[in-house]
Protein backbone atom coordinates (compact mmCIF):
# COMPACT_ATOMS: atom_id res chain seq x y z
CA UNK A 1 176.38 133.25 28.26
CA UNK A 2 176.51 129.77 29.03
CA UNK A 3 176.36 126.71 26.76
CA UNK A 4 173.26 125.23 25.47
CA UNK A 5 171.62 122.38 27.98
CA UNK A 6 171.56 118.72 26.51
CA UNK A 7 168.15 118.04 25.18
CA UNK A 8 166.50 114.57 26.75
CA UNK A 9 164.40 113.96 23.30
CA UNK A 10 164.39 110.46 22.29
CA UNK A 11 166.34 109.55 19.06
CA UNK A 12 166.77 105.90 17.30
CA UNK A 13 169.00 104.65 14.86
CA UNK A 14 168.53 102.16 11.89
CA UNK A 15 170.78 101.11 9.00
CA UNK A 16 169.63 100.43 5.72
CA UNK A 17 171.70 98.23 2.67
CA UNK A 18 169.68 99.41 -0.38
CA UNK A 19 169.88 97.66 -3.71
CA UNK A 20 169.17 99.78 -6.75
CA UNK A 21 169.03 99.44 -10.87
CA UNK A 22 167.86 95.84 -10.58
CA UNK A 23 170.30 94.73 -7.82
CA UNK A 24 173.28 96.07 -9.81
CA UNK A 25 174.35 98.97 -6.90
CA UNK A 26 174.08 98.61 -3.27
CA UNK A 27 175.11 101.14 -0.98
CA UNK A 28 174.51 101.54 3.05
CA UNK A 29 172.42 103.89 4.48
CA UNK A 30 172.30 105.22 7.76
CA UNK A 31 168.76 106.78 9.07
CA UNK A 32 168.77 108.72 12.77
CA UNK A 33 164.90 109.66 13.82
CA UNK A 34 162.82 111.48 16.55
CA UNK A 35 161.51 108.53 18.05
CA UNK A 36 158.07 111.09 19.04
CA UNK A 37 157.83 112.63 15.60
CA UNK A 38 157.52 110.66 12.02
CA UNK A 39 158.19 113.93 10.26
CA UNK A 40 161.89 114.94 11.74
CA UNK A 41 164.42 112.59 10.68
CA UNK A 42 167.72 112.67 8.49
CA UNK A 43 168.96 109.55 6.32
CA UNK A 44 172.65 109.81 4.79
CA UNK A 45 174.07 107.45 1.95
CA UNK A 46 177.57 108.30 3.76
CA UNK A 47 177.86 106.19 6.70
CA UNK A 48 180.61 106.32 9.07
CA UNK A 49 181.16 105.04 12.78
CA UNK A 50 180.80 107.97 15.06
CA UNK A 51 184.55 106.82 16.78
CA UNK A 52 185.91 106.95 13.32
CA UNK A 53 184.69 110.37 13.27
CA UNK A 54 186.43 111.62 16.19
């Protein structure tokens, strides 16, 4: 069996600061999106640097 190929689709990035409750929470938000499709992306409220990760 061999490993699974990279796929070449497209994928952006954008970070969000969101104020809530009348500006009294704010909280970053990361979202990560098909760039070819509006219906598959994921959005987290838990935002870390990917080489913190590691």
């Amino acid at each position: 069996m061999s490993p699974p190929s990279p796929h070449p689709e497209s994928l952006r990035s954008r970070a969000f600061e969101i104020t809530v409750d009348d500006g009294r929470e704010t909280f970053n938000a990361l979202s990560i999106e098909h760039a070819d499709c509006e219906t598959e992306w994921l959005i987290s409220d838990t935002v870390y640097a990917l080489e913190n990760m590691r």
